[in-house]
Every structure is written in structure tokens, then in C-alpha cells.
PDB file of N, CA and C in Angstrom:
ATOM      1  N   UNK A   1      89.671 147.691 284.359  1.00  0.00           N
ATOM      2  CA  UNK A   1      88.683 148.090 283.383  1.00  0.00           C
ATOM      3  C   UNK A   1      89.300 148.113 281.982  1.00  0.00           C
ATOM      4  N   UNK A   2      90.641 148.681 282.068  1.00  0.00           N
ATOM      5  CA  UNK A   2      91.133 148.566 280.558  1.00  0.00           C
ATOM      6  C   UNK A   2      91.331 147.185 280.196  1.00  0.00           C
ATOM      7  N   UNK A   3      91.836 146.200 280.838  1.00  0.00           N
ATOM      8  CA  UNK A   3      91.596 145.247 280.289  1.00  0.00           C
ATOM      9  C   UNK A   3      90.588 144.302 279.668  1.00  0.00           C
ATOM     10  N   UNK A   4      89.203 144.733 280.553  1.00  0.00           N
ATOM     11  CA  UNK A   4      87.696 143.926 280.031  1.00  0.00           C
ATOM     12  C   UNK A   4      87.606 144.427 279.172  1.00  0.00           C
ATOM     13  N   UNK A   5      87.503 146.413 278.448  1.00  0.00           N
ATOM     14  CA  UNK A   5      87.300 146.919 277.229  1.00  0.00           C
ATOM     15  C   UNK A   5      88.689 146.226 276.239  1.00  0.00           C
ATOM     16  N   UNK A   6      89.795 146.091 275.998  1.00  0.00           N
ATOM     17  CA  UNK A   6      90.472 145.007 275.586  1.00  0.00           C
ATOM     18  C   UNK A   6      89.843 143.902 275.042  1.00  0.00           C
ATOM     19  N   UNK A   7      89.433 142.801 276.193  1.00  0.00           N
ATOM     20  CA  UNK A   7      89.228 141.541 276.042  1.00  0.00           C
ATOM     21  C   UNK A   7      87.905 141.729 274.924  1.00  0.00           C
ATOM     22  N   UNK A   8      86.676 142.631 275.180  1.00  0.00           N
ATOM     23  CA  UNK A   8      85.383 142.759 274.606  1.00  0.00           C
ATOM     24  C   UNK A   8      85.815 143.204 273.022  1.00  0.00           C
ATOM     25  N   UNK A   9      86.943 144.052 272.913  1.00  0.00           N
ATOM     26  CA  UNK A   9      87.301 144.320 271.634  1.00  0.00           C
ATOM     27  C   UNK A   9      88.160 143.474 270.688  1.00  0.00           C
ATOM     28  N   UNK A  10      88.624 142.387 271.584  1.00  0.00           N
ATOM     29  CA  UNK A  10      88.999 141.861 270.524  1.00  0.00           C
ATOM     30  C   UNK A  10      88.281 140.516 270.260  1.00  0.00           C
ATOM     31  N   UNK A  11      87.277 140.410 271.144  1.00  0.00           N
ATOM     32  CA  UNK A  11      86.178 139.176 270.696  1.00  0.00           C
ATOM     33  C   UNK A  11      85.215 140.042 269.302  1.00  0.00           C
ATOM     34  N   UNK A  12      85.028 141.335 270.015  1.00  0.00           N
ATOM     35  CA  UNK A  12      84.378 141.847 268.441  1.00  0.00           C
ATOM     36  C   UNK A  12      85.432 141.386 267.297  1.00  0.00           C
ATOM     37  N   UNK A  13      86.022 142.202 267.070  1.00  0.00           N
ATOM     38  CA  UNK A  13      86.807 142.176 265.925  1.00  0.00           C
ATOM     39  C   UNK A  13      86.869 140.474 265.548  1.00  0.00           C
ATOM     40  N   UNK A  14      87.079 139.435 266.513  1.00  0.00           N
ATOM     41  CA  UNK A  14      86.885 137.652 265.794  1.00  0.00           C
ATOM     42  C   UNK A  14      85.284 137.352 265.634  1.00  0.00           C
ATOM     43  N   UNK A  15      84.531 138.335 266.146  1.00  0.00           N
ATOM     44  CA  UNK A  15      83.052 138.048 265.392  1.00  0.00           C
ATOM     45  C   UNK A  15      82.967 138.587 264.549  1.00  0.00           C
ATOM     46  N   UNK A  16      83.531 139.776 263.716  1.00  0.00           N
ATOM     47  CA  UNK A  16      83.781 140.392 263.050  1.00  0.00           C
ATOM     48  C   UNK A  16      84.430 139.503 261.169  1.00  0.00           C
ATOM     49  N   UNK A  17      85.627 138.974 261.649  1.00  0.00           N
ATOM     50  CA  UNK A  17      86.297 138.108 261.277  1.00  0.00           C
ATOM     51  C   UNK A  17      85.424 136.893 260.464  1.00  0.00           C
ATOM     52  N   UNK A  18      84.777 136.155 261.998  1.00  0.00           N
ATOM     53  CA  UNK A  18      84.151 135.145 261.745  1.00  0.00           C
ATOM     54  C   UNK A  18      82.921 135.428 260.552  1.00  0.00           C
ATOM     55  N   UNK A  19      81.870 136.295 260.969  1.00  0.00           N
ATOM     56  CA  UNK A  19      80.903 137.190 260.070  1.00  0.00           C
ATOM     57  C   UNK A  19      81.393 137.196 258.898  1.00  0.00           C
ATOM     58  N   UNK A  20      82.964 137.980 258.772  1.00  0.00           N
ATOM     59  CA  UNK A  20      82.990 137.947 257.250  1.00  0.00           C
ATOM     60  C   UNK A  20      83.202 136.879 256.575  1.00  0.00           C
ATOM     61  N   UNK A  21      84.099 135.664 256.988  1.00  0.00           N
ATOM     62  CA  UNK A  21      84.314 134.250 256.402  1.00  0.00           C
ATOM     63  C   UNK A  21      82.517 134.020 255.774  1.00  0.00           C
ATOM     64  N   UNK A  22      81.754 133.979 257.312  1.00  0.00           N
ATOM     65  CA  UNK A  22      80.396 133.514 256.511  1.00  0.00           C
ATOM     66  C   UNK A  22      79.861 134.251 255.539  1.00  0.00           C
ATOM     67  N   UNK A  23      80.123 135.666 255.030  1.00  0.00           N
ATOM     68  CA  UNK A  23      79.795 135.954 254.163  1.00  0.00           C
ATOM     69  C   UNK A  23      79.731 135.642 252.969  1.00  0.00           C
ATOM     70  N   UNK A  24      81.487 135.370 253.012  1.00  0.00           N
ATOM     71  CA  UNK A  24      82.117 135.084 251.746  1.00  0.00           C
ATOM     72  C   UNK A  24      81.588 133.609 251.056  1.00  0.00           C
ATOM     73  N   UNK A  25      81.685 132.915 252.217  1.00  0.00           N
ATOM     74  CA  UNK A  25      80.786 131.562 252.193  1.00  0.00           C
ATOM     75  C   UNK A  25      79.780 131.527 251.894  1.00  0.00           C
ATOM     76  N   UNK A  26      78.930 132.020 251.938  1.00  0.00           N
ATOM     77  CA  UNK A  26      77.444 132.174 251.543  1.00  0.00           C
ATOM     78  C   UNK A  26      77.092 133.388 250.131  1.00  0.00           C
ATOM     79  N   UNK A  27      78.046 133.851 250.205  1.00  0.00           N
ATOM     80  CA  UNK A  27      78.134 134.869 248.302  1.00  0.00           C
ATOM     81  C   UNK A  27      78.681 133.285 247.174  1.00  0.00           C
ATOM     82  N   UNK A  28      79.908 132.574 247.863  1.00  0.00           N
ATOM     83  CA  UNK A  28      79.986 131.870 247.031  1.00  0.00           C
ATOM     84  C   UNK A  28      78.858 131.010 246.730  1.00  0.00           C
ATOM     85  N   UNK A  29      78.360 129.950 247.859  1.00  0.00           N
ATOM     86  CA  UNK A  29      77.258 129.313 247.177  1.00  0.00           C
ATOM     87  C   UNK A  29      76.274 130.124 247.005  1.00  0.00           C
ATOM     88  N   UNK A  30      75.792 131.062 246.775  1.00  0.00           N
ATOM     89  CA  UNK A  30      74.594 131.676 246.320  1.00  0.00           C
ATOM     90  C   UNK A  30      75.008 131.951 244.773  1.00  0.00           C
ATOM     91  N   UNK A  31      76.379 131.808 244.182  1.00  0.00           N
ATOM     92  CA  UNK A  31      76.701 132.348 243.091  1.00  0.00           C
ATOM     93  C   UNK A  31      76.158 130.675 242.399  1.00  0.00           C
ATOM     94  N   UNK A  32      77.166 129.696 243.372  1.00  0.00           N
ATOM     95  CA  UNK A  32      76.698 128.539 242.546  1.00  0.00           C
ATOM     96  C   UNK A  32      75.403 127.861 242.297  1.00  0.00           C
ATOM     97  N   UNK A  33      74.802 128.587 243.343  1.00  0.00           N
ATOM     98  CA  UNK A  33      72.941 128.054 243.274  1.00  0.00           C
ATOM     99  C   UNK A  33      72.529 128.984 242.064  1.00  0.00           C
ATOM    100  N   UNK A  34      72.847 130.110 241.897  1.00  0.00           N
ATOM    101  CA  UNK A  34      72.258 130.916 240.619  1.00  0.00           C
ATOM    102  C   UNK A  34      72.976 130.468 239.142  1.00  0.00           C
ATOM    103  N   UNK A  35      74.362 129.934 239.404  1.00  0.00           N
ATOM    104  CA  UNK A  35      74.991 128.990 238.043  1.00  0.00           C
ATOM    105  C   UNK A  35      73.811 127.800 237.529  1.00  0.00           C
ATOM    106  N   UNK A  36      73.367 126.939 239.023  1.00  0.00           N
ATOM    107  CA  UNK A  36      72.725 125.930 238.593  1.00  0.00           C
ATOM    108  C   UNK A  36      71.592 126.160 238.385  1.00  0.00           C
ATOM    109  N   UNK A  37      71.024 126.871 239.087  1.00  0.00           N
ATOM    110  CA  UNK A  37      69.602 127.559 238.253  1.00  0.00           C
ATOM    111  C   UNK A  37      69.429 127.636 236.930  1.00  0.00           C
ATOM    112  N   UNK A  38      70.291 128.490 236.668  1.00  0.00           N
ATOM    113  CA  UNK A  38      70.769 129.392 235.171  1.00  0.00           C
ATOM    114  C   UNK A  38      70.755 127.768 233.887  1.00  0.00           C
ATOM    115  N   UNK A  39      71.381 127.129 234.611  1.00  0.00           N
ATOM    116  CA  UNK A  39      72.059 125.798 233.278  1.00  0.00           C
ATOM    117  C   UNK A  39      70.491 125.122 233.714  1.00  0.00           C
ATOM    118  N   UNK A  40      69.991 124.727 234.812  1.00  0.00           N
ATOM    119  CA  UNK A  40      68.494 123.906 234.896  1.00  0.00           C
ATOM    120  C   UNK A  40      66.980 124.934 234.104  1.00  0.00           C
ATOM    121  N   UNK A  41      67.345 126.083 234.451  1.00  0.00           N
ATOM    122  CA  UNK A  41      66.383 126.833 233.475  1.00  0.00           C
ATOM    123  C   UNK A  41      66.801 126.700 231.973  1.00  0.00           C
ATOM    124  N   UNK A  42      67.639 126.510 231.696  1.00  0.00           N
ATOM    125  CA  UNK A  42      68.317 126.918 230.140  1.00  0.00           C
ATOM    126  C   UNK A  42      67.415 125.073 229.191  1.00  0.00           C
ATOM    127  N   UNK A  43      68.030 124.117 230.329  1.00  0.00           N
ATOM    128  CA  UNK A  43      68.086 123.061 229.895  1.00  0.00           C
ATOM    129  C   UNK A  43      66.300 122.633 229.900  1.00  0.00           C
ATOM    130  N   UNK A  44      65.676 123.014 230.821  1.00  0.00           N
ATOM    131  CA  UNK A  44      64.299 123.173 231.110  1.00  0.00           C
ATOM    132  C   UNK A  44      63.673 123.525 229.722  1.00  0.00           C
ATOM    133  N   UNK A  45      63.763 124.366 229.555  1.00  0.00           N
ATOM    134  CA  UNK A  45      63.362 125.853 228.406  1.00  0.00           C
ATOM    135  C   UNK A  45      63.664 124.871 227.289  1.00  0.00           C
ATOM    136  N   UNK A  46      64.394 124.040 227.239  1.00  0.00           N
ATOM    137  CA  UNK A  46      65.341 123.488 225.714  1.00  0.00           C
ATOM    138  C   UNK A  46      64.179 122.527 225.386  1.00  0.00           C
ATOM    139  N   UNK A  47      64.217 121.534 226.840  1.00  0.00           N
ATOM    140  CA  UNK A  47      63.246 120.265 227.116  1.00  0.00           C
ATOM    141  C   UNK A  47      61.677 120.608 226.215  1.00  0.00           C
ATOM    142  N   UNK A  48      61.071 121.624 227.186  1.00  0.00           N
ATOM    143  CA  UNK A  48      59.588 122.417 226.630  1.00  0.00           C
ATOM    144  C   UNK A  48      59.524 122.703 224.901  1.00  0.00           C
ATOM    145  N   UNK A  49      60.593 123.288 224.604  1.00  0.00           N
ATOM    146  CA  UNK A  49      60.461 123.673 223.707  1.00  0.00           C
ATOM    147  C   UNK A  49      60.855 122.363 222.184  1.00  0.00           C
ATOM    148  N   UNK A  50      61.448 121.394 222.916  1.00  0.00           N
ATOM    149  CA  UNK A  50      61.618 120.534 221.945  1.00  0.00           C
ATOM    150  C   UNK A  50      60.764 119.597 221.840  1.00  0.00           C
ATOM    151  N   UNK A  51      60.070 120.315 222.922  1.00  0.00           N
ATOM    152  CA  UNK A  51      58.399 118.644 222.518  1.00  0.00           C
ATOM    153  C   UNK A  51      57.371 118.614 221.783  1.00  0.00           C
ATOM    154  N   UNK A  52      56.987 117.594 220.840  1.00  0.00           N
ATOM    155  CA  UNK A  52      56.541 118.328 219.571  1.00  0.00           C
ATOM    156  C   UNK A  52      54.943 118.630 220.302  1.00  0.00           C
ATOM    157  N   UNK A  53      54.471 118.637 221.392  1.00  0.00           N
ATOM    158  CA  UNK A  53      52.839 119.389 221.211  1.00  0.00           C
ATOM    159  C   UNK A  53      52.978 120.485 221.807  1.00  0.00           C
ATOM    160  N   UNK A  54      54.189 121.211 222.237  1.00  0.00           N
ATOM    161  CA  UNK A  54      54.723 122.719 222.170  1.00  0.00           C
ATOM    162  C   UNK A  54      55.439 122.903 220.961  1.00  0.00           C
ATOM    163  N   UNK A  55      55.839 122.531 220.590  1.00  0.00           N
ATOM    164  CA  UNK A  55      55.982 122.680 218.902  1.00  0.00           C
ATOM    165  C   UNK A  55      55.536 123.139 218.263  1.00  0.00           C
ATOM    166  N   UNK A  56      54.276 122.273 217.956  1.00  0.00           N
ATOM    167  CA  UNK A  56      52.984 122.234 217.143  1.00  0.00           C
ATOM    168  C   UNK A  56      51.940 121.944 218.115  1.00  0.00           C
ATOM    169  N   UNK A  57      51.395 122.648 218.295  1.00  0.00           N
ATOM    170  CA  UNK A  57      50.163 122.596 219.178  1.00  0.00           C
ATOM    171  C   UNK A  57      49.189 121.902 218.168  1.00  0.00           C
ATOM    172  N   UNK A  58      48.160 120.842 219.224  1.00  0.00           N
ATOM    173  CA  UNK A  58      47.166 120.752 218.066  1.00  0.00           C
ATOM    174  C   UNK A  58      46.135 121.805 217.708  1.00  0.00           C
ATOM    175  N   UNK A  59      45.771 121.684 216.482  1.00  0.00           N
ATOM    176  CA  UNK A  59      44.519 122.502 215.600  1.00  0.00           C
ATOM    177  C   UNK A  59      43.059 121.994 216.872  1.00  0.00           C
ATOM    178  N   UNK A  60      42.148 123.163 216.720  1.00  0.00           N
ATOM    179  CA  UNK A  60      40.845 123.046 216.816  1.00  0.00           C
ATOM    180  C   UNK A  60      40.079 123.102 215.903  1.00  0.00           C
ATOM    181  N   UNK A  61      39.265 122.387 215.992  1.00  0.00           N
ATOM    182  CA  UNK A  61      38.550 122.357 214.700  1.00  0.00           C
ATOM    183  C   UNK A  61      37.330 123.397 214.968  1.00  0.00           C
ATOM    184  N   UNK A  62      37.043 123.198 215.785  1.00  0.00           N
ATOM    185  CA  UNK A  62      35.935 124.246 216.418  1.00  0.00           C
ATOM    186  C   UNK A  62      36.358 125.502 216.915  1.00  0.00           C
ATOM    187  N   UNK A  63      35.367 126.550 217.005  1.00  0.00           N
ATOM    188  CA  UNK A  63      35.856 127.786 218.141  1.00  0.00           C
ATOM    189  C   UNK A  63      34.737 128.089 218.683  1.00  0.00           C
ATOM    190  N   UNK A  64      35.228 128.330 220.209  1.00  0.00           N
ATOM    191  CA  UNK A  64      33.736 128.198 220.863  1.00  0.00           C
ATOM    192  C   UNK A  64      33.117 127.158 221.331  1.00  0.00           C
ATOM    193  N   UNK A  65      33.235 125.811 220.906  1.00  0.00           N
ATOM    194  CA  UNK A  65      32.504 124.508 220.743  1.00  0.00           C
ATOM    195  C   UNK A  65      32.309 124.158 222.644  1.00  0.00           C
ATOM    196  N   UNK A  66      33.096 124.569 223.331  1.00  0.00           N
ATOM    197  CA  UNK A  66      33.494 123.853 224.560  1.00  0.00           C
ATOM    198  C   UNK A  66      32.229 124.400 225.670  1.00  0.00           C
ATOM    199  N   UNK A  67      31.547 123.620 225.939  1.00  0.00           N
ATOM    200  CA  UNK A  67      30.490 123.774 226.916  1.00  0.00           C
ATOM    201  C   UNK A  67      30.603 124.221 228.634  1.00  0.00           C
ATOM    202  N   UNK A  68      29.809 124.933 228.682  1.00  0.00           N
ATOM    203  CA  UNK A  68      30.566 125.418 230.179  1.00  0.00           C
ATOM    204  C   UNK A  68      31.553 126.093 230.367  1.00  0.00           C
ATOM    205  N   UNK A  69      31.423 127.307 229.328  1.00  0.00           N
ATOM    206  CA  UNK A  69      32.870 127.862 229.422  1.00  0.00           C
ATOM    207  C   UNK A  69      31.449 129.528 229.136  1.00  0.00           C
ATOM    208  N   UNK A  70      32.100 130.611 229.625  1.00  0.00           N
ATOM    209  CA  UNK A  70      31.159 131.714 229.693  1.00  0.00           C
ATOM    210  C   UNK A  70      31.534 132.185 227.917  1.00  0.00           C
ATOM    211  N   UNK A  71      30.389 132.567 227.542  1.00  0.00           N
ATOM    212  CA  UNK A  71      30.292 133.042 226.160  1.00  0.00           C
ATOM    213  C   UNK A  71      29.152 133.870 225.856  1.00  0.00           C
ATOM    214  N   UNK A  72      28.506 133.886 224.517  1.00  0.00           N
ATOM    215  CA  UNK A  72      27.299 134.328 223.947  1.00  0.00           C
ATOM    216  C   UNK A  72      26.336 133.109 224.946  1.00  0.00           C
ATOM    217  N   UNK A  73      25.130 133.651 225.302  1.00  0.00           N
ATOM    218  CA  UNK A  73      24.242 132.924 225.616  1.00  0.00           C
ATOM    219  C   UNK A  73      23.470 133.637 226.398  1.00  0.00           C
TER     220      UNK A  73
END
């Protein structure tokens, strides 16, 4: 019997082991998926904002004018 409680404890402790490797493995790429996020949002945001009809939106000449839209009536 002491030996099966043995054998069972030290397979824990290498699932144990193993568990933490994948941790570490999976903190790292989760760091690098939130790096590339971070630089694709940044660069995104840059894109939008440098196009000139977010820029300058066009003028309406009208207000209100657009039919089928709920208003006075």
C-alpha cells in the first residue's frame, strides 16, 4: 500500500509540473496576443482616423430632409 500511495504521489506532483509548464505557456502567448492586439488596434485607430470622410465628414445641407425616418408628422 505504501508503495501505490508513493507511485499516485508522484504522478500528481508531474501533473502538477506538467499543469504549470502549460500555464506558463499559455500566460506567455496570451501576453503576445494582447501585444498584437494592442499594435492592430493602435494601427486600426491611425487607418480610421486618417481617412479624409472621418476627417471631414460631409456637410448636410438639409436637416430632417430624409424620408422614412420617425419625426414631426
Amino acid at each position: 500500500m505504501d508503495k501505490a500511495f508513493r507511485t499516485e504521489i508522484v504522478k500528481i506532483q508531474e501533473q502538477a509540473r506538467s499543469h504549470a509548464k502549460s500555464q506558463l505557456l499559455h500566460g506567455s502567448m496570451l501576453t503576445e496576443i494582447l501585444k498584437m492586439l494592442k499594435q492592430s488596434t493602435l494601427t486600426n485607430d491611425d487607418d480610421i482616423a486618417n481617412r479624409p470622410e472621418v476627417a471631414n465628414p460631409p456637410k448636410v445641407s438639409e436637416a430632417g430632409g430624409s424620408q422614412g425616418v420617425a419625426g414631426h408628422g
